[in-house]
N, C-alpha and C. Protein backbone atom coordinates (compact mmCIF):
# COMPACT_ATOMS: atom_id res chain seq x y z
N UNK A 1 7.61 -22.23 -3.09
CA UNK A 1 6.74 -21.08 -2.89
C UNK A 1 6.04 -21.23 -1.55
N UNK A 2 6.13 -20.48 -0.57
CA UNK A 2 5.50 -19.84 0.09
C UNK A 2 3.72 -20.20 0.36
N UNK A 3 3.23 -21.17 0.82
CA UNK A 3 1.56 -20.99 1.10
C UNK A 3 1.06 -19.98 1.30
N UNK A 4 -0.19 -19.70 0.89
CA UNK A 4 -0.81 -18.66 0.87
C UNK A 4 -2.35 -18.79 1.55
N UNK A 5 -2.69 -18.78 2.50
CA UNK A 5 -3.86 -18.94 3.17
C UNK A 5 -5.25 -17.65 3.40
N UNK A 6 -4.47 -16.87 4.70
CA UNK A 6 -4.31 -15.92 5.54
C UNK A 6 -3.43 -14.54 5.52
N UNK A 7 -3.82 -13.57 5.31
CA UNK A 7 -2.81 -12.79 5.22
C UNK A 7 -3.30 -11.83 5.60
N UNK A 8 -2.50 -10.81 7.62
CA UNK A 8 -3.27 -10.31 7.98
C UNK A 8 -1.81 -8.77 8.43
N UNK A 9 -2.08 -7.68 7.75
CA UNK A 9 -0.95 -7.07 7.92
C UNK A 9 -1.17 -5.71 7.40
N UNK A 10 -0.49 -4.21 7.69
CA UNK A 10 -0.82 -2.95 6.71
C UNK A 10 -0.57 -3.23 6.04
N UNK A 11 -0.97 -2.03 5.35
CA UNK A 11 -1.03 -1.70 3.63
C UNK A 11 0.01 -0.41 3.42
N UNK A 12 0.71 -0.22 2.25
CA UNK A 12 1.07 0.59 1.98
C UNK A 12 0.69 1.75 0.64
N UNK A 13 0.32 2.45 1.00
CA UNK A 13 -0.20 3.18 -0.29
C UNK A 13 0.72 3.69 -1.59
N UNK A 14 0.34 3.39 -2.70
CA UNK A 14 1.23 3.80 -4.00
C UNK A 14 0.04 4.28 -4.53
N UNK A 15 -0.44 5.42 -4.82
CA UNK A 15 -1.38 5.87 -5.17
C UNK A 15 -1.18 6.81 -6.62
N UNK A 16 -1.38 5.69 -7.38
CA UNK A 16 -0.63 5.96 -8.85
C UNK A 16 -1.22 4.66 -9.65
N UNK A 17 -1.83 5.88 -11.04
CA UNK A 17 -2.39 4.77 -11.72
C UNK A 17 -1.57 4.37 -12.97
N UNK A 18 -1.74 3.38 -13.74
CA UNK A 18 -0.85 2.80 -15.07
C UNK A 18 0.48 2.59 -14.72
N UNK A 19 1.05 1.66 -13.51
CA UNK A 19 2.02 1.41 -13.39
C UNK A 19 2.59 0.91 -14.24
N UNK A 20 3.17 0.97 -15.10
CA UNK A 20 4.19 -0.53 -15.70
C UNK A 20 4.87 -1.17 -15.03
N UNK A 21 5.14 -2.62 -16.04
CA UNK A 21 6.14 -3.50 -15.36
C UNK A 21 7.90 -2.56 -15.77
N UNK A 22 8.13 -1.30 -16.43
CA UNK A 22 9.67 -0.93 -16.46
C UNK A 22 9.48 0.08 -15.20
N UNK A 23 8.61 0.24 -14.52
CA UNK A 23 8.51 1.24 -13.51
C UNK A 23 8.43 0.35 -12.14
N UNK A 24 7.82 -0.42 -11.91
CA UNK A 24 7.84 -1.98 -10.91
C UNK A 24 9.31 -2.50 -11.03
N UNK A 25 10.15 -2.35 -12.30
CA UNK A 25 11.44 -3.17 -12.42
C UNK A 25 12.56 -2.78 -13.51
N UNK A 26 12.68 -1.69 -13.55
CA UNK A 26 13.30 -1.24 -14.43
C UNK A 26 14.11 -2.32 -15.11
N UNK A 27 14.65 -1.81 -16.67
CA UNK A 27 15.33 -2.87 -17.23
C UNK A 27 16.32 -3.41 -16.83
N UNK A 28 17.37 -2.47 -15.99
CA UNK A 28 18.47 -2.77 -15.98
C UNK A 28 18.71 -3.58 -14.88
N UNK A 29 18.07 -4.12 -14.12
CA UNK A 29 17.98 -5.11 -13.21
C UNK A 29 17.58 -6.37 -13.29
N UNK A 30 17.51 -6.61 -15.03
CA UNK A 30 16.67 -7.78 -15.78
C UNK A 30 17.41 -8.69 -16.35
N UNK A 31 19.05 -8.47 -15.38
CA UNK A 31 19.88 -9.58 -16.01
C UNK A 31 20.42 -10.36 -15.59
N UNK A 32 20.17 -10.99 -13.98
CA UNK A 32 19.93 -11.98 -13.30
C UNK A 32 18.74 -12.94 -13.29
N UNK A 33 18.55 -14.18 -13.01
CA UNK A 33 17.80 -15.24 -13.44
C UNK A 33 16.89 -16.06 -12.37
N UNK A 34 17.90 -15.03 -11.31
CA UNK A 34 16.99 -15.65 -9.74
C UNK A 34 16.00 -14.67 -9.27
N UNK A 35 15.30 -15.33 -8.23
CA UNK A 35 13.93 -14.49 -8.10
C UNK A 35 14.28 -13.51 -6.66
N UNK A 36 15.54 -13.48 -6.29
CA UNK A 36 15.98 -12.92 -4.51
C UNK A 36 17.38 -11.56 -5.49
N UNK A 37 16.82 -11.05 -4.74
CA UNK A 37 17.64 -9.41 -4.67
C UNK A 37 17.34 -8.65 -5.45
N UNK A 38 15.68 -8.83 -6.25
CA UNK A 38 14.83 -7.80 -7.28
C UNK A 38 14.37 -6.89 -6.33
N UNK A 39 14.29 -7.05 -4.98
CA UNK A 39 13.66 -5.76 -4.09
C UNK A 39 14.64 -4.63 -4.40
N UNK A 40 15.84 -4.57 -4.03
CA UNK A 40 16.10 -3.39 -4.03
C UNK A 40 16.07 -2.74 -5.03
N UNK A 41 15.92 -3.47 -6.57
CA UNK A 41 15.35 -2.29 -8.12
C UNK A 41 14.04 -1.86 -7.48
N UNK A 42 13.10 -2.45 -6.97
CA UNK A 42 11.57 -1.90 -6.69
C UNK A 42 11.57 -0.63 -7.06
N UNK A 43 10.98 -0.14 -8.13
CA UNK A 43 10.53 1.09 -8.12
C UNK A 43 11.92 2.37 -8.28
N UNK A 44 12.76 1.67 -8.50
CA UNK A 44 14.20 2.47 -8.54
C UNK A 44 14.29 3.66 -9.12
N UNK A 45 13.76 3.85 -9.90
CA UNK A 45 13.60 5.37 -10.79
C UNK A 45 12.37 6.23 -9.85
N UNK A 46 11.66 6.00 -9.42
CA UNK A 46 10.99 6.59 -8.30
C UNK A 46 11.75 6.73 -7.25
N UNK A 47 12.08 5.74 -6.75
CA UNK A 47 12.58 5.56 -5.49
C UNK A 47 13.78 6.47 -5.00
N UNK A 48 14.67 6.10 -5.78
CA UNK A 48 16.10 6.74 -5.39
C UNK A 48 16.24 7.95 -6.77
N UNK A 49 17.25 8.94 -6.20
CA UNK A 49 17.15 10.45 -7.15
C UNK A 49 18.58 9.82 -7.68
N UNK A 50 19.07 10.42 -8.71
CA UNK A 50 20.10 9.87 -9.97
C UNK A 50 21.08 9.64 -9.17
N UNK A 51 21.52 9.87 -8.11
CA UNK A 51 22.62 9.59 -7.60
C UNK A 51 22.78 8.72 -6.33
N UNK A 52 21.75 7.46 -6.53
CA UNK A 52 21.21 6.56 -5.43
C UNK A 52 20.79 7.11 -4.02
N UNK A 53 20.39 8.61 -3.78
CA UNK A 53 20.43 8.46 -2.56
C UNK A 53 18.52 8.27 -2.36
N UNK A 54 17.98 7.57 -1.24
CA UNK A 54 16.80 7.72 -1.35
C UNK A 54 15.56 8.95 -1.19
N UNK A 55 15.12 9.31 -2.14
CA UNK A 55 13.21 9.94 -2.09
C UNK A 55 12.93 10.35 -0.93
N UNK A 56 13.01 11.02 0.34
CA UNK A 56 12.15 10.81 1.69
C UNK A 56 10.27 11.29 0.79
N UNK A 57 10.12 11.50 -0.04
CA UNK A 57 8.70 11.56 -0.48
C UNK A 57 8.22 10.17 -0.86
N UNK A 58 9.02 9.51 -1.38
CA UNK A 58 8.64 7.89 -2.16
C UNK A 58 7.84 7.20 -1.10
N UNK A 59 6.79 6.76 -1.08
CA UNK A 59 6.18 5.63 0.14
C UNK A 59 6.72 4.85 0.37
N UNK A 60 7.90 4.18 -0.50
CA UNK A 60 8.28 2.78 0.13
C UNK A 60 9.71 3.24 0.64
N UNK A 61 9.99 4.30 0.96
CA UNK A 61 11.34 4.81 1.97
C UNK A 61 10.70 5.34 2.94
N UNK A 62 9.91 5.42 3.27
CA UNK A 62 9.18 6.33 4.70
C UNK A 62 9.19 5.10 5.70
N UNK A 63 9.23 5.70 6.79
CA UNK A 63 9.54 4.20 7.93
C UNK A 63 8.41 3.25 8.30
N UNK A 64 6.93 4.02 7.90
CA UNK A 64 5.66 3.21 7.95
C UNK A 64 6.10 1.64 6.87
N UNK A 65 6.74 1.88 5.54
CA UNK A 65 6.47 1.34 4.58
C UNK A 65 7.74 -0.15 5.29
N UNK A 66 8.27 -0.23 6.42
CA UNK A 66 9.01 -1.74 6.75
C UNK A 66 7.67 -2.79 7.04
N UNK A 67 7.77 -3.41 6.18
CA UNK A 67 6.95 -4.79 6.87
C UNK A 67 5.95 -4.53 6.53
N UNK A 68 5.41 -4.07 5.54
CA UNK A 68 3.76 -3.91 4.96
C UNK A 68 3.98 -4.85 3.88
N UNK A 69 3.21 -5.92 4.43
CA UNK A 69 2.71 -6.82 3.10
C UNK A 69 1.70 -6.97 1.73
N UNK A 70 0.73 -5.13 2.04
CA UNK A 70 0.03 -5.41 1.54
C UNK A 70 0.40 -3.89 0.27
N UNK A 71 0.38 -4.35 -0.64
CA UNK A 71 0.47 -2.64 -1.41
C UNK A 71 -0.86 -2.45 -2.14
N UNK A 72 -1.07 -1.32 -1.97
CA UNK A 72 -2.47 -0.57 -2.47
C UNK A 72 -2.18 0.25 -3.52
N UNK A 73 -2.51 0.37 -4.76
CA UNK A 73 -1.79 1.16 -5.86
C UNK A 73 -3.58 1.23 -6.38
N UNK A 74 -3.24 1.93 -7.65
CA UNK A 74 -4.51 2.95 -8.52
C UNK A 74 -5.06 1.67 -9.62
N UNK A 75 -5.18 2.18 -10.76
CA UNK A 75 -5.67 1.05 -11.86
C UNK A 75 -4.87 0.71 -12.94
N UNK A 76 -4.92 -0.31 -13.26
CA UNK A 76 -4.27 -0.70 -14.72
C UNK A 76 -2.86 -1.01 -14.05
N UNK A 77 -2.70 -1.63 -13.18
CA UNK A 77 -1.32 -2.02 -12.38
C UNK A 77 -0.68 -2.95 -13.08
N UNK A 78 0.68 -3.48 -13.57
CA UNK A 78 1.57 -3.72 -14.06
C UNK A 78 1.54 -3.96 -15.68
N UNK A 79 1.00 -3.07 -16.31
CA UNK A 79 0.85 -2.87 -17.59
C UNK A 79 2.03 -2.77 -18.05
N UNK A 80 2.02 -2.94 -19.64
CA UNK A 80 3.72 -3.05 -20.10
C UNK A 80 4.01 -3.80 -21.17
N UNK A 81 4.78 -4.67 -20.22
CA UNK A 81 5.79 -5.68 -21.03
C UNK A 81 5.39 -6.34 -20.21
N UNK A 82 5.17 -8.06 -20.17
CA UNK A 82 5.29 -9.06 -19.55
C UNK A 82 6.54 -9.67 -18.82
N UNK A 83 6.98 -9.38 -18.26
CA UNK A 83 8.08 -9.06 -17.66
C UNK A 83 8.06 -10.01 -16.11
N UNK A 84 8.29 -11.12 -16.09
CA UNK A 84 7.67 -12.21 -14.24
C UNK A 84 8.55 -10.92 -12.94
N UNK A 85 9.99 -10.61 -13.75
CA UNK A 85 10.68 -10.13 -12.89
C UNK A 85 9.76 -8.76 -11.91
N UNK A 86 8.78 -7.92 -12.24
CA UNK A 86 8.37 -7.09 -11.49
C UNK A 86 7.40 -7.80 -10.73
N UNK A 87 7.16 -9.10 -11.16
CA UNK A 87 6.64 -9.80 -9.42
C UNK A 87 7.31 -10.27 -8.82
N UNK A 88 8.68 -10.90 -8.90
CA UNK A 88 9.59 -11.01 -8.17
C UNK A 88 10.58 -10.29 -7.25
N UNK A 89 10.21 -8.77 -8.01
CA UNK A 89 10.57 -7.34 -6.61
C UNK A 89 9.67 -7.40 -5.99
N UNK A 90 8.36 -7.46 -6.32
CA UNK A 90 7.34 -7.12 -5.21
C UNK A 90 7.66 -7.98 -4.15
N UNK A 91 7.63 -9.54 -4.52
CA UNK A 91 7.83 -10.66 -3.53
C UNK A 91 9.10 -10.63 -2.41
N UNK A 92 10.09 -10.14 -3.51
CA UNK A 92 11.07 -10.19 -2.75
C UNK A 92 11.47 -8.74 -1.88
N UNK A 93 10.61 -7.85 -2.09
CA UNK A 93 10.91 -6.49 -1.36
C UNK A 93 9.93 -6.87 0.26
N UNK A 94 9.00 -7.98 -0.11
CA UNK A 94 8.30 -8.39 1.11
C UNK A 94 6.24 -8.41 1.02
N UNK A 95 6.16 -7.93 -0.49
CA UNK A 95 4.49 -7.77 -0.50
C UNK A 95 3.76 -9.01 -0.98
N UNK A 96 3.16 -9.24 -0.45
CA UNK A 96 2.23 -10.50 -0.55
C UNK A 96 1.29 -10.32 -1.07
N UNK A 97 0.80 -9.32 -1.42
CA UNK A 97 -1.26 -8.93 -2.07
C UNK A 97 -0.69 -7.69 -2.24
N UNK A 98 -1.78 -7.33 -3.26
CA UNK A 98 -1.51 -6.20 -4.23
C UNK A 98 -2.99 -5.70 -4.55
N UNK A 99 -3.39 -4.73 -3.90
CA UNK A 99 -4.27 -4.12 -4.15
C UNK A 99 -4.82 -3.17 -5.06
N UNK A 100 -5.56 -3.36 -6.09
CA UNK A 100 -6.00 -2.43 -7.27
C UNK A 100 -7.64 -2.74 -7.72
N UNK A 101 -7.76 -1.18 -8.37
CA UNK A 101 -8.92 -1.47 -9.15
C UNK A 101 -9.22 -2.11 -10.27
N UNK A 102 -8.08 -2.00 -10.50
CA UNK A 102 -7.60 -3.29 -12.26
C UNK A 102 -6.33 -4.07 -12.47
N UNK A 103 -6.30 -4.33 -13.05
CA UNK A 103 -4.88 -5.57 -13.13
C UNK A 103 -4.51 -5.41 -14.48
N UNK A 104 -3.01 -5.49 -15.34
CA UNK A 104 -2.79 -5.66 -16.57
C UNK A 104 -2.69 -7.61 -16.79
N UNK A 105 -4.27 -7.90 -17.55
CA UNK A 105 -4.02 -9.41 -17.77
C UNK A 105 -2.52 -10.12 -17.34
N UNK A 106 -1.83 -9.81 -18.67
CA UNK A 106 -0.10 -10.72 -17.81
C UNK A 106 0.42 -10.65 -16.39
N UNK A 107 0.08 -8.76 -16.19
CA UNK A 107 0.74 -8.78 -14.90
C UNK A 107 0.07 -9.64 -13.60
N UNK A 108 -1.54 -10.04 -13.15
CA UNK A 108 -2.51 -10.73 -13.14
C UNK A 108 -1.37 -12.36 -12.62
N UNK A 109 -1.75 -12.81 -13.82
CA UNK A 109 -0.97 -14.24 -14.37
C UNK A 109 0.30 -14.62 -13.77
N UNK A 110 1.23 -13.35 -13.79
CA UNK A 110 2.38 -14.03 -13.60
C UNK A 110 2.66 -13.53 -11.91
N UNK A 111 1.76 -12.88 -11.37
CA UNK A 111 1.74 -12.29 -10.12
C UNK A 111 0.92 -13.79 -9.40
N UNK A 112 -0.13 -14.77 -9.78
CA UNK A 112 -0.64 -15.82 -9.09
C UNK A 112 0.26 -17.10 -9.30
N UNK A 113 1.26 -16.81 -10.46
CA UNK A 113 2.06 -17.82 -10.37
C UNK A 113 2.99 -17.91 -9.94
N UNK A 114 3.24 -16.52 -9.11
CA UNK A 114 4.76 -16.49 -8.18
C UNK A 114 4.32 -16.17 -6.68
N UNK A 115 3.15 -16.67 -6.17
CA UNK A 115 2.90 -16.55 -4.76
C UNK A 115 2.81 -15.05 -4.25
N UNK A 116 2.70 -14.54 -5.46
CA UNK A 116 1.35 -12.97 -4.96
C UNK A 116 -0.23 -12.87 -5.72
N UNK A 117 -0.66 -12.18 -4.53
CA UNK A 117 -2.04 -12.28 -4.99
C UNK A 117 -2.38 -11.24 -5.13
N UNK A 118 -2.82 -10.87 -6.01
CA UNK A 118 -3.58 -9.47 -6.93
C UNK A 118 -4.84 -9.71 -6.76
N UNK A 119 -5.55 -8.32 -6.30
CA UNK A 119 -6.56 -8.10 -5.38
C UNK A 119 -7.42 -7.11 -6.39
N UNK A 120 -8.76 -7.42 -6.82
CA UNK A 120 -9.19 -5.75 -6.93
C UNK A 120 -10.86 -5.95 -6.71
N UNK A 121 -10.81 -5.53 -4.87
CA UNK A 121 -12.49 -5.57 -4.23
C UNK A 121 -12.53 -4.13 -4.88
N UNK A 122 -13.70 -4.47 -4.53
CA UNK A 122 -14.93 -3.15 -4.76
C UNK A 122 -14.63 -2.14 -3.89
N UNK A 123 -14.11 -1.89 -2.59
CA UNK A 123 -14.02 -1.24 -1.58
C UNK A 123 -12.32 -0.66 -1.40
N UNK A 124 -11.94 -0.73 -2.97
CA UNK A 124 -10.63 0.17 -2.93
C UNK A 124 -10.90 0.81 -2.32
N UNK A 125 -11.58 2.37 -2.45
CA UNK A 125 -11.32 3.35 -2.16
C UNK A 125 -11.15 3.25 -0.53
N UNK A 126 -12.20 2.79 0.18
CA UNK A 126 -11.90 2.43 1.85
C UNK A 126 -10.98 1.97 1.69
N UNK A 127 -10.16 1.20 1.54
CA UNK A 127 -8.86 0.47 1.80
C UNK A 127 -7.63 1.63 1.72
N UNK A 128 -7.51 2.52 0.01
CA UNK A 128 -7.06 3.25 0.05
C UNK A 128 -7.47 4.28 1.10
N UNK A 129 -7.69 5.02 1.35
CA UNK A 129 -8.47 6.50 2.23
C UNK A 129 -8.10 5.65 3.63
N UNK A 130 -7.62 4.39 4.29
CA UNK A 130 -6.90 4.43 5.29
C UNK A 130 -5.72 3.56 5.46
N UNK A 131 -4.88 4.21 4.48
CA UNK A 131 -3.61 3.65 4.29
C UNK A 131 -2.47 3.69 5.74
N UNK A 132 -1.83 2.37 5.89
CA UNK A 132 -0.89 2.27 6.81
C UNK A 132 -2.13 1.31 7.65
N UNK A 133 -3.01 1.16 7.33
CA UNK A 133 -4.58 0.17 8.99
C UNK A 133 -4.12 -0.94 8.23
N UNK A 134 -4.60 -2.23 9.10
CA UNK A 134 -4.36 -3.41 8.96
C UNK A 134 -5.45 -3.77 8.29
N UNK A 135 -5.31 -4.89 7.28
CA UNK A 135 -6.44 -5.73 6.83
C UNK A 135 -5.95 -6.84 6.22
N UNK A 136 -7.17 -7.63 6.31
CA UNK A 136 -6.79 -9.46 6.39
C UNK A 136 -7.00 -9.43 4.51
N UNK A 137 -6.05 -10.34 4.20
CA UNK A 137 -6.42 -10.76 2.75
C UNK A 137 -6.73 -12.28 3.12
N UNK A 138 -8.14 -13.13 3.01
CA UNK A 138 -8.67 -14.09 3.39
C UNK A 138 -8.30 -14.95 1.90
N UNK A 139 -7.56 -15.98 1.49
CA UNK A 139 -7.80 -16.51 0.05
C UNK A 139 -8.64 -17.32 0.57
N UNK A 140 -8.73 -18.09 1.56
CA UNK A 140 -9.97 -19.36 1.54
C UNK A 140 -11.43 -18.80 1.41
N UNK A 141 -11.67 -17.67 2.18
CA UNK A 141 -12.93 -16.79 2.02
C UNK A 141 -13.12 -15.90 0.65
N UNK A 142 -11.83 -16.21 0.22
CA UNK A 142 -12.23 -14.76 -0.89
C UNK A 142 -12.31 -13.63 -0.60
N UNK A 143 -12.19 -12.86 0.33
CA UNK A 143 -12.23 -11.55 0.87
C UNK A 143 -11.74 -11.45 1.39
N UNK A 144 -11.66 -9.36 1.33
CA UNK A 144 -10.64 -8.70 2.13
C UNK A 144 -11.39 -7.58 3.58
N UNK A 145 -10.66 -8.13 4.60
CA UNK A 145 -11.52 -7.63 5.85
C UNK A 145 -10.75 -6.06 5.86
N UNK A 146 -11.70 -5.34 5.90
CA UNK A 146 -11.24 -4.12 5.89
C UNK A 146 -11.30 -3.13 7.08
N UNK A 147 -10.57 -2.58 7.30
CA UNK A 147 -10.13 -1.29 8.52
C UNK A 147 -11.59 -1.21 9.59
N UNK A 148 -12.98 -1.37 9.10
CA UNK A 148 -13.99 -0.87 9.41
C UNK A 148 -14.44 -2.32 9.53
N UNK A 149 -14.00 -3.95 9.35
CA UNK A 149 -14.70 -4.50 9.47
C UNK A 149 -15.25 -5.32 8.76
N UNK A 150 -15.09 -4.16 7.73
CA UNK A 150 -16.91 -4.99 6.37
C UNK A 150 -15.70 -5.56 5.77
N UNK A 151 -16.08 -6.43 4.83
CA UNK A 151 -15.25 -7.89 4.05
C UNK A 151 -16.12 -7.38 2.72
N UNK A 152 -14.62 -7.45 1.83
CA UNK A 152 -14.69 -7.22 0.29
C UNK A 152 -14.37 -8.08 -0.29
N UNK A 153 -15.49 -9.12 -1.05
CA UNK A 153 -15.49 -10.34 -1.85
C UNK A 153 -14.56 -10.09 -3.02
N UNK A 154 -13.88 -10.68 -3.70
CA UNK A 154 -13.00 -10.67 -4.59
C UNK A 154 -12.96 -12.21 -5.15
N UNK A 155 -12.80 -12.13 -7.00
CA UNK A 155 -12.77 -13.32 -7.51
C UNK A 155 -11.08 -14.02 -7.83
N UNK A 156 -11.20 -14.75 -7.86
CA UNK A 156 -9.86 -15.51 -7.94
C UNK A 156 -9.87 -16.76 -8.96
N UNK A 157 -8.76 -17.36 -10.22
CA UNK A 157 -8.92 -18.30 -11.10
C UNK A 157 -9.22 -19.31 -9.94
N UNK A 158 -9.90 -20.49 -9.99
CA UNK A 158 -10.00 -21.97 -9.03
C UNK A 158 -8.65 -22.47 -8.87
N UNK A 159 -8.23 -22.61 -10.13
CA UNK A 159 -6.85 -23.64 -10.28
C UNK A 159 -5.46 -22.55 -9.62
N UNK A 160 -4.93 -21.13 -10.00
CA UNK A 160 -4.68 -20.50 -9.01
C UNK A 160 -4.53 -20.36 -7.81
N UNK A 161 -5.55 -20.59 -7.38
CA UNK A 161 -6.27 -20.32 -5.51
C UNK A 161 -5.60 -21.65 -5.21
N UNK A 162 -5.58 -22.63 -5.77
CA UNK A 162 -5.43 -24.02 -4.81
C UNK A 162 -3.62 -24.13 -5.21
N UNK A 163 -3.23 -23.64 -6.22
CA UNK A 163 -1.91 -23.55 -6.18
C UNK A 163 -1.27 -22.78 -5.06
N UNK A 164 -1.81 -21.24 -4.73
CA UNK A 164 -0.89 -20.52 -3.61
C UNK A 164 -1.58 -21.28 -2.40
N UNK A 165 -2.55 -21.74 -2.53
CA UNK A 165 -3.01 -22.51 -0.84
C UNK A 165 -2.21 -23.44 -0.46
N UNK A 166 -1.83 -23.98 -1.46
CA UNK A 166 -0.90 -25.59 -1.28
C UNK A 166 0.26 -24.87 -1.06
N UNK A 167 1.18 -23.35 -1.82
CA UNK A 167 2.31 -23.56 -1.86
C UNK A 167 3.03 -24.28 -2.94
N UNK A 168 2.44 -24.62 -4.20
CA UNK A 168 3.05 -25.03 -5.25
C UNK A 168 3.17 -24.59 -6.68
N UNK A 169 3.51 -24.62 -7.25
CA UNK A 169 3.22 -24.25 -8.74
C UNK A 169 2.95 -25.01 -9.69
N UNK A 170 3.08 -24.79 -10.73
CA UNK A 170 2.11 -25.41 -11.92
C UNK A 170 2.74 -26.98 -12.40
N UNK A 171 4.32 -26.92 -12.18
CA UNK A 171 4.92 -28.11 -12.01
C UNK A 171 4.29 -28.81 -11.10
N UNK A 172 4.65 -28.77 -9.84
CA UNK A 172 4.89 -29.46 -8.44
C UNK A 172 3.41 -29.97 -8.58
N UNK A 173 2.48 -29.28 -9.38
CA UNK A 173 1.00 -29.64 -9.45
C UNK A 173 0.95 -30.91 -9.96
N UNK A 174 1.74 -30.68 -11.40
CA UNK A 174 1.56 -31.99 -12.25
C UNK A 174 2.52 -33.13 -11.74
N UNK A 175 3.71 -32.93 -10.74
CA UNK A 175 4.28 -33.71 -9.98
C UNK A 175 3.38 -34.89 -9.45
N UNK A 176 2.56 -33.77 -8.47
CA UNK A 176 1.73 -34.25 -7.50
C UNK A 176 0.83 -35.01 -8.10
N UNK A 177 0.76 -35.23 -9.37
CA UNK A 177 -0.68 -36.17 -9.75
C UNK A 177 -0.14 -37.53 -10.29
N UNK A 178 1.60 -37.76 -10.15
CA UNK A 178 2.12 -38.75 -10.70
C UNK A 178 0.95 -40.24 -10.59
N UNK A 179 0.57 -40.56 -9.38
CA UNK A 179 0.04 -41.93 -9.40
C UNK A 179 -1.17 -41.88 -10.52
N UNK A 180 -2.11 -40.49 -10.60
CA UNK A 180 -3.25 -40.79 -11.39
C UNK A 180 -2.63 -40.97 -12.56
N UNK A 181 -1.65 -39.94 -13.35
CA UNK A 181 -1.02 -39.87 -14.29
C UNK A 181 -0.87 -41.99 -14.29
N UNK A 182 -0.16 -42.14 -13.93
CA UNK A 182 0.20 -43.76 -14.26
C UNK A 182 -0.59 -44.41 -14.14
N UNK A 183 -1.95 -44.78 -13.17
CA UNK A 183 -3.14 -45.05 -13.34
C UNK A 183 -3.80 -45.23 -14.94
N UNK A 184 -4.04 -43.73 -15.05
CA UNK A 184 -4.58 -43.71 -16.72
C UNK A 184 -3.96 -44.12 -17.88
N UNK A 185 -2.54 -43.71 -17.92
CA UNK A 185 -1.79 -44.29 -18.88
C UNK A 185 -1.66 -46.10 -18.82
N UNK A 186 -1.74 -46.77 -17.55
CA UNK A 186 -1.88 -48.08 -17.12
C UNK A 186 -2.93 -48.36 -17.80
N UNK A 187 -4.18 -47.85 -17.76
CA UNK A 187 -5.87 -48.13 -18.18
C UNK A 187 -5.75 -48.03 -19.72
N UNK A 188 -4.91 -47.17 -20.40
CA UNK A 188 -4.92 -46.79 -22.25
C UNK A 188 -4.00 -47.50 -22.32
N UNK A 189 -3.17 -48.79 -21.92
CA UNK A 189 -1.93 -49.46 -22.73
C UNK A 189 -0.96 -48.80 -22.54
N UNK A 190 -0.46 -47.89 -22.16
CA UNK A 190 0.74 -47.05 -22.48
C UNK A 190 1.66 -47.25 -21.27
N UNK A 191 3.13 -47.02 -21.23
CA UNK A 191 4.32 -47.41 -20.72
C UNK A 191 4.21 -46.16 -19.06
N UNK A 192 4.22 -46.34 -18.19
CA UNK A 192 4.31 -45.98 -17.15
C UNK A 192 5.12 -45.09 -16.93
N UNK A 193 5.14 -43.64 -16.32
CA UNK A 193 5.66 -42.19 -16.25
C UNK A 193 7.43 -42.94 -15.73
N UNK A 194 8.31 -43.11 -16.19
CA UNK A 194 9.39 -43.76 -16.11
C UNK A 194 10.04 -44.63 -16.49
N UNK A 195 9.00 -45.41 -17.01
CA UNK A 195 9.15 -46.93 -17.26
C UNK A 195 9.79 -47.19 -18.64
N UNK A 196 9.94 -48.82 -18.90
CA UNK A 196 10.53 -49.02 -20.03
C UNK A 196 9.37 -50.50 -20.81
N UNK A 197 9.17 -50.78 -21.62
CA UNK A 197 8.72 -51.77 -22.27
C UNK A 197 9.29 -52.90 -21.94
């Protein structure tokens, strides 16, 4: 995964509330196991009209929408089904932070455990109302610097935050603690993370 520090780039507006995760990823794209080539389902039933050709109304076919890392959507964003795969289009279509006034708990969860960060300052509406302007998503500060300047504090889990800062996940975490791990088990009698009697 990808570190997550700094993140300074437009926004793209999806200005739509109660997304689900079958609308983020429709089903039928839910039968591969890897996390690379979910971008192009993104939003597929929006996106493209029954006969694949693309929407020129859809935001993420308009030519502003190449290279915006940041998406700005309404409330209650990836509600549903628990589903990891509709954070793995987002990631892999190219969005890094996800801007909302609410989050669906799972969608939340499984969006900080795949190296996106779900956002919801106080100062949506500025963010939204100048869609396509640049703004910084700060994780070390906690805030998001906005079009005008002013910085929108936003909370984040602890254990989370230091996972996308490092670039690791919840494994590579408990990897990383091998020596204490053997330390303690050394200190209680017990056989060493490998070892044999």
């Amino acid at each position: 995964m990808e570190r997550f520090r700094t993140l300074t780039g437009r926004t793209l507006l999806l200005p739509l509330d109660d997304v689900d995760t079958d609308q983020i990823i429709p089903a039928r794209f839910l039968k591969g196991t890897t996390r690379t080539g979910l971008g192009a389902g993104l939003f597929s039933d929006r996106r493209y009209a029954t006969d694949g050709t693309p929407r020129p109304e859809f935001p993420l076919n308009r030519p502003e929408a190449a290279g915006a890392p940041v998406l700005v959507v309404g409330r209650n964003f990836g509600c549903g089904s628990s589903r990891e795969h509709a954070v793995w289009a987002l990631v892999d279509q190219g969005f890094r932070a996800v801007i909302a006034t609410s989050f669906a708990d799972i969608f939340r969860g499984n969006a900080l455990k795949n190296g996106l960060v779900a956002l919801a300052p106080e100062a949506h509406a500025r963010v939204a109302s100048a869609a396509g302007a640049e703004v910084t998503v700060d994780l070390v500060g906690q805030a998001v610097t906005l079009p005008d300047g002013t910085r929108a504090p936003f909370a984040v889990d602890p254990f989370a935050r230091h996972c996308l800062m490092e670039g690791i996940d919840e494994l590579e975490f408990l990897l990383g603690q091998e020596g204490a791990i053997t330390t303690y088990e050394a200190a209680q009698g017990h056989v060493p993370m490998g070892g044999s009697r």
